[in-house]
N, C-alpha and C. Protein backbone atom coordinates (compact mmCIF):
# COMPACT_ATOMS: atom_id res chain seq x y z
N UNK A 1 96.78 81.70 117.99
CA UNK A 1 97.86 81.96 117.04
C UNK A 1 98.24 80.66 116.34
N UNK A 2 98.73 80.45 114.85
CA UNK A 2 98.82 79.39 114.43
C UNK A 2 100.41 79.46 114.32
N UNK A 3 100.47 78.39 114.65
CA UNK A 3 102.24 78.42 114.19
C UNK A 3 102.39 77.07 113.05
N UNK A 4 103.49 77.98 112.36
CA UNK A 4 103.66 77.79 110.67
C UNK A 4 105.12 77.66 110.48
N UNK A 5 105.39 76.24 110.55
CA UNK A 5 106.77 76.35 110.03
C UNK A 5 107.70 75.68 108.64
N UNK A 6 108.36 75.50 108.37
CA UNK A 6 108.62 74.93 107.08
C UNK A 6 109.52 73.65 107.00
N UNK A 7 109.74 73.15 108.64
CA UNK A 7 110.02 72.31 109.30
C UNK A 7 108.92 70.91 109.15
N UNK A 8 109.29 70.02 109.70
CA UNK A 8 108.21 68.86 109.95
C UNK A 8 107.78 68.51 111.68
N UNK A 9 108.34 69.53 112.38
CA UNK A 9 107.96 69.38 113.90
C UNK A 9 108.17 70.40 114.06
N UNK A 10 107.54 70.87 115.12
CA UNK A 10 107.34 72.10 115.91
C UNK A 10 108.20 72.22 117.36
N UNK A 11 109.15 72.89 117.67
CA UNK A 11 110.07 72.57 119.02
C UNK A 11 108.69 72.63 119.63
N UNK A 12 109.06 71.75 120.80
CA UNK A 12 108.07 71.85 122.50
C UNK A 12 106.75 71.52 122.20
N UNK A 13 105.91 70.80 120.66
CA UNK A 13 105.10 70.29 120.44
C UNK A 13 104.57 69.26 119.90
N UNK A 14 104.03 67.97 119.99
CA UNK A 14 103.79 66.81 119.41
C UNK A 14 103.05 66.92 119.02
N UNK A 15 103.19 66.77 117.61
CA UNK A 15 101.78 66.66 116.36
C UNK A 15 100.96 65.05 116.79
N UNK A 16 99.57 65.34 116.93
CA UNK A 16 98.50 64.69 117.42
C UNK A 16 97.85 64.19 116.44
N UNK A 17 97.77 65.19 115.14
CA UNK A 17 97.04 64.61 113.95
C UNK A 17 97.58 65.18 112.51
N UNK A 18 97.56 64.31 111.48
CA UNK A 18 97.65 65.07 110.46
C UNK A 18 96.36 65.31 109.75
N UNK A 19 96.14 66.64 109.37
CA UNK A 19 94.59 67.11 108.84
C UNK A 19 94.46 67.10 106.98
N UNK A 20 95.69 66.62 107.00
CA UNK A 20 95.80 66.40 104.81
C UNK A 20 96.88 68.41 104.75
N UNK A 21 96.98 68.21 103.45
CA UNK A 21 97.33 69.53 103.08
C UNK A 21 96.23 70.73 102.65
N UNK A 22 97.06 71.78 102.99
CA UNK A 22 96.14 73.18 102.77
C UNK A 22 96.97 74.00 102.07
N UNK A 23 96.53 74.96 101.20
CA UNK A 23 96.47 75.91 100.81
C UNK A 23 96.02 76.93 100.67
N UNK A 24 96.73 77.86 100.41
CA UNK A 24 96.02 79.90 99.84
C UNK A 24 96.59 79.70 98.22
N UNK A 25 95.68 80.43 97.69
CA UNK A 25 96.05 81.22 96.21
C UNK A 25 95.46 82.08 96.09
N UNK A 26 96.46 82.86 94.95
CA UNK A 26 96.33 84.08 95.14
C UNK A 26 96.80 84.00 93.05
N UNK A 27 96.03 85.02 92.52
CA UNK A 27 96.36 85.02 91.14
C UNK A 27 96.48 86.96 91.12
N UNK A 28 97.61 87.15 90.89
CA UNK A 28 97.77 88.71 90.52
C UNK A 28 98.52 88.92 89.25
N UNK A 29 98.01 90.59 88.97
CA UNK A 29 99.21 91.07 88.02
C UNK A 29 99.26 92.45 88.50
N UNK A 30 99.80 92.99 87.92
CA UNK A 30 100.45 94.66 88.45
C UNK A 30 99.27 95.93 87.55
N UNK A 31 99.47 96.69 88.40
CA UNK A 31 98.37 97.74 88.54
C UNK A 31 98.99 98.09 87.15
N UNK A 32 98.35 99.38 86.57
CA UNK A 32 98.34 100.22 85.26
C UNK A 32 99.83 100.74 85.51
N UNK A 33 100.26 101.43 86.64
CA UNK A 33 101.09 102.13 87.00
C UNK A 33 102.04 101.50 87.43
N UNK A 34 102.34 100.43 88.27
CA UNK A 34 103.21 99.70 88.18
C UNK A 34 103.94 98.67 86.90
N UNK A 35 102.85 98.63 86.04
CA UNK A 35 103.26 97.82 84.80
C UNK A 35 104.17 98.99 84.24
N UNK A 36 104.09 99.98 83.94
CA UNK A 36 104.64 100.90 83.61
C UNK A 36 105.64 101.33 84.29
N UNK A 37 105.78 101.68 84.95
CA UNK A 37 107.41 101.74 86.44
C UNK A 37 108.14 100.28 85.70
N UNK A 38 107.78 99.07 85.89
CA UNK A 38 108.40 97.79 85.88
C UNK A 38 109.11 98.05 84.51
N UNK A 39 108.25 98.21 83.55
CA UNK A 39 108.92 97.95 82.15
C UNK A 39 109.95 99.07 81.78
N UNK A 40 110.03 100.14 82.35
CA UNK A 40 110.92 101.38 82.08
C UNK A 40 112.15 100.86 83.04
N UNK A 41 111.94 100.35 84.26
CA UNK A 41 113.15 99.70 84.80
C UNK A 41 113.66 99.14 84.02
N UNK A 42 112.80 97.86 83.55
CA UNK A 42 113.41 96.35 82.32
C UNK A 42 114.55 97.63 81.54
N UNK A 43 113.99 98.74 80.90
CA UNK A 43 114.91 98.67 80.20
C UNK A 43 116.55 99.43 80.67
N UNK A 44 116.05 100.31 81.84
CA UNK A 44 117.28 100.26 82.26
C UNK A 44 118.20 99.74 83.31
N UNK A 45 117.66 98.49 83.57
CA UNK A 45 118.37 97.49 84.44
C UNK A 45 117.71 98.18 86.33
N UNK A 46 118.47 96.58 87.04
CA UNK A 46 118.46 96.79 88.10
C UNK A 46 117.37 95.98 88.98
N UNK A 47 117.25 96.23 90.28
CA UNK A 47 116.17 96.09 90.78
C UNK A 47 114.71 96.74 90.60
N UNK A 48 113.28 96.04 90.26
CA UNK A 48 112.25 96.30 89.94
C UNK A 48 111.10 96.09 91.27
N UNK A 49 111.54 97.65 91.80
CA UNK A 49 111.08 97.44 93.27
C UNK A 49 109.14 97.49 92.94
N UNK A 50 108.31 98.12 91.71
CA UNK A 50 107.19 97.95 91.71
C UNK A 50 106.77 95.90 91.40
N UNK A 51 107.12 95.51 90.99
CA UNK A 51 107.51 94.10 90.59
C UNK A 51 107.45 93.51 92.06
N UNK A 52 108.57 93.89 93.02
CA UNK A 52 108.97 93.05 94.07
C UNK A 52 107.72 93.23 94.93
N UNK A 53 107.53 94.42 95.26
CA UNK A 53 106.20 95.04 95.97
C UNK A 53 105.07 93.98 95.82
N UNK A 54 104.43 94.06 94.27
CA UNK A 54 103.63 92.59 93.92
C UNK A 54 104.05 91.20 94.31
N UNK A 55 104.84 91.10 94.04
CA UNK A 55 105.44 89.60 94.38
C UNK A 55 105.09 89.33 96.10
N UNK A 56 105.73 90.33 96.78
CA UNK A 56 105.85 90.02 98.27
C UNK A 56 104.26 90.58 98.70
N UNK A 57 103.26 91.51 98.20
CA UNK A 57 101.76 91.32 98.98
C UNK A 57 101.11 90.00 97.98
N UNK A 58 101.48 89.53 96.94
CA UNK A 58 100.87 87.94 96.54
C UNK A 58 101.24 87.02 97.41
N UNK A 59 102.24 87.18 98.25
CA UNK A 59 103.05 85.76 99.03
C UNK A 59 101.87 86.22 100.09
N UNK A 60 101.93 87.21 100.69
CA UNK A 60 101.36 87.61 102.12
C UNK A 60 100.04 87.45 101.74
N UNK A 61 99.18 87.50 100.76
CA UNK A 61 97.71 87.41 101.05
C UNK A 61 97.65 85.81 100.76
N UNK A 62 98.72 84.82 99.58
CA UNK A 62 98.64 83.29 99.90
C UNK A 62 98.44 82.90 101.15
N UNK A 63 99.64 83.55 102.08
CA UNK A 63 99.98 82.75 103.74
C UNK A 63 98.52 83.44 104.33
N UNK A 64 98.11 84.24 104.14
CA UNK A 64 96.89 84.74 105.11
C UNK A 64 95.59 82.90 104.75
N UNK A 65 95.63 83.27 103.70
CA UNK A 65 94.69 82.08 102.84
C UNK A 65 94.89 81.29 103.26
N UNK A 66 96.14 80.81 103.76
CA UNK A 66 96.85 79.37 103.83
C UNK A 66 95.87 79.37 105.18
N UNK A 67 96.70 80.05 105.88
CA UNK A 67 96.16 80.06 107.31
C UNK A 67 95.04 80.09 107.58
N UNK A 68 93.81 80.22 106.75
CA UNK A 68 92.77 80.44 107.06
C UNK A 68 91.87 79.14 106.74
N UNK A 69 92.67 78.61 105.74
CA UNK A 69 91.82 77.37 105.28
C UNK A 69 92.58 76.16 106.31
N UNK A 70 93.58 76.34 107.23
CA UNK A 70 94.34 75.53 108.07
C UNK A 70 93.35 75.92 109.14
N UNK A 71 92.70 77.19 109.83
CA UNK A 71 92.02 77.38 110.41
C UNK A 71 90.85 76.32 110.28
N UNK A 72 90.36 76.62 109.19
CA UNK A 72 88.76 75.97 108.57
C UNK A 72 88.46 74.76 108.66
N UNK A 73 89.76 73.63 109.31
CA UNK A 73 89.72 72.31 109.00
C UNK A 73 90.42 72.15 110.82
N UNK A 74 90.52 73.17 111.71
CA UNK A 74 90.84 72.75 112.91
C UNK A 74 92.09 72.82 113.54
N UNK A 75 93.06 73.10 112.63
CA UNK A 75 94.11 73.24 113.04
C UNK A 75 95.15 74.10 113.80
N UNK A 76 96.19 73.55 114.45
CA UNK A 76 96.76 74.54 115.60
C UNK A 76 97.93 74.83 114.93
N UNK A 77 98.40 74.27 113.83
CA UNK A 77 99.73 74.45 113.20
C UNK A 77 99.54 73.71 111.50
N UNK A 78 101.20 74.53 110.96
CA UNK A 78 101.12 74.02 109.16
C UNK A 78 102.65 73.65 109.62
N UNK A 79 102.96 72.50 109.16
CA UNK A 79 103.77 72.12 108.95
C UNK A 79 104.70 71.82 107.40
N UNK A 80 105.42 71.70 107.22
CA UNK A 80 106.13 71.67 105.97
C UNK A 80 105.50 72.86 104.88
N UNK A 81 105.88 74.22 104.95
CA UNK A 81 104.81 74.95 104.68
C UNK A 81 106.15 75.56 103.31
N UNK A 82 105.61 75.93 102.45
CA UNK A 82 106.23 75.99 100.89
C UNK A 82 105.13 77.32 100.38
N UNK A 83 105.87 77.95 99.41
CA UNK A 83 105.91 78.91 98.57
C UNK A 83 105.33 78.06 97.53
N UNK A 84 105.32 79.11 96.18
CA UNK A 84 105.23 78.39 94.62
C UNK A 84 104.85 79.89 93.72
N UNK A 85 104.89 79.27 92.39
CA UNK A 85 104.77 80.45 92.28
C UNK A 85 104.89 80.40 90.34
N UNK A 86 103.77 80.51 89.40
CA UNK A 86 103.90 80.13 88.10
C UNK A 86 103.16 80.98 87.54
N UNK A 87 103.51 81.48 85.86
CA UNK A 87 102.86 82.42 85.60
C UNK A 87 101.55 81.73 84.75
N UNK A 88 100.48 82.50 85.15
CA UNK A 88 99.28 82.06 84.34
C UNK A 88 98.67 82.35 83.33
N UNK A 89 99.25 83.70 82.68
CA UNK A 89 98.84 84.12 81.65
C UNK A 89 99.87 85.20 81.56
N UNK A 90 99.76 86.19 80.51
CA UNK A 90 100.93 87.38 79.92
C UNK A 90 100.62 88.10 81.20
N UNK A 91 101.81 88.25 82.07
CA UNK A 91 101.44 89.46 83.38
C UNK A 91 100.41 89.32 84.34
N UNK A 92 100.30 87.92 84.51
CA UNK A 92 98.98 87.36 85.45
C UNK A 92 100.76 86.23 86.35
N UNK A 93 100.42 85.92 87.69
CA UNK A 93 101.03 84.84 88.63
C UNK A 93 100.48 84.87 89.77
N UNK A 94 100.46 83.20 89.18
CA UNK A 94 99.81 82.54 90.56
C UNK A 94 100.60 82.25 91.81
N UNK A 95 100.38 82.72 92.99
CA UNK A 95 100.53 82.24 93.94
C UNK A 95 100.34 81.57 94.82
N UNK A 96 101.12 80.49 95.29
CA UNK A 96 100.44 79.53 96.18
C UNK A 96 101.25 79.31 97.57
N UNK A 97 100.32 79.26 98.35
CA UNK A 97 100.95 78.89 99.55
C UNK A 97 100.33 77.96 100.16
N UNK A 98 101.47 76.44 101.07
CA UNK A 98 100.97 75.31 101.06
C UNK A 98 101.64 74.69 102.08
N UNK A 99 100.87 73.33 103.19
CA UNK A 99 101.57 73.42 103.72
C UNK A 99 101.05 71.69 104.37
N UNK A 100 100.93 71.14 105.72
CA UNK A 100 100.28 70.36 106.44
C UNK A 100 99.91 70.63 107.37
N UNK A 101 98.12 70.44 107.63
CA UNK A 101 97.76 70.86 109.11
C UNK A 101 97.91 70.02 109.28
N UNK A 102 98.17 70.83 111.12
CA UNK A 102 98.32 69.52 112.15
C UNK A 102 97.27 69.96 113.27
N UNK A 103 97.48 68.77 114.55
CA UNK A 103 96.63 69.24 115.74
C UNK A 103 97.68 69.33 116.19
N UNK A 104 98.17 70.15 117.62
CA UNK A 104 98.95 70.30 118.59
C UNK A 104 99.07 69.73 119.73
N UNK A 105 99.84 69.60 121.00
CA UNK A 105 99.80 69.21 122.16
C UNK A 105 101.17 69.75 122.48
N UNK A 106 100.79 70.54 123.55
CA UNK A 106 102.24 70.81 124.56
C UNK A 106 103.08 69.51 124.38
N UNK A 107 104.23 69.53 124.46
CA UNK A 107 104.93 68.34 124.94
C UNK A 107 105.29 68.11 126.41
């Protein structure tokens, strides 16, 4: 299990090494049908739960990424681990998720 925090130490563990920074990205935009739900909301206000839906599986497939390329380089943990998040084109956003591997040791 990797543990991922947004902290710079881990309770009950001493970081052994730093492995550089890692990341996931993730570039989405919204299905045919959700673009359509979203923009009929826009116009009558409120929360844009097809919108949020995207937003929150772009974060979750970044952190999968994250974790995997923190995997790929050895690591038992991400430390200082951050969001992001910019648009890349009309209805295109990038997602990024980012962080520092580390090595672990019980304390």
């Amino acid at each position: 299990m990797m543990i991922v925090t947004t902290g710079n130490q881990i309770s009950g563990y001493e970081i052994t090494d730093y492995l550089g920074v890692i990341r996931g990205v993730v570039v989405r935009s919204p299905s045919i049908t959700q673009g359509i739900m979203g923009g009929l909301k826009q116009i009558v206000g409120g929360n844009i739960e097809s919108y949020a839906q995207i937003c929150e599986a772009g974060r979750e497939e970044a952190y999968v990424r994250m974790e995997q390329h923190a995997a790929s380089v050895g690591a038992d943990g991400v430390i200082g681990m951050r969001y992001d998040a910019s648009g890349f084109a009309e209805g295109v956003t990038e997602v990024l998720a980012y962080g520092t591997a580390v090595k672990l040791q019980k304390a």
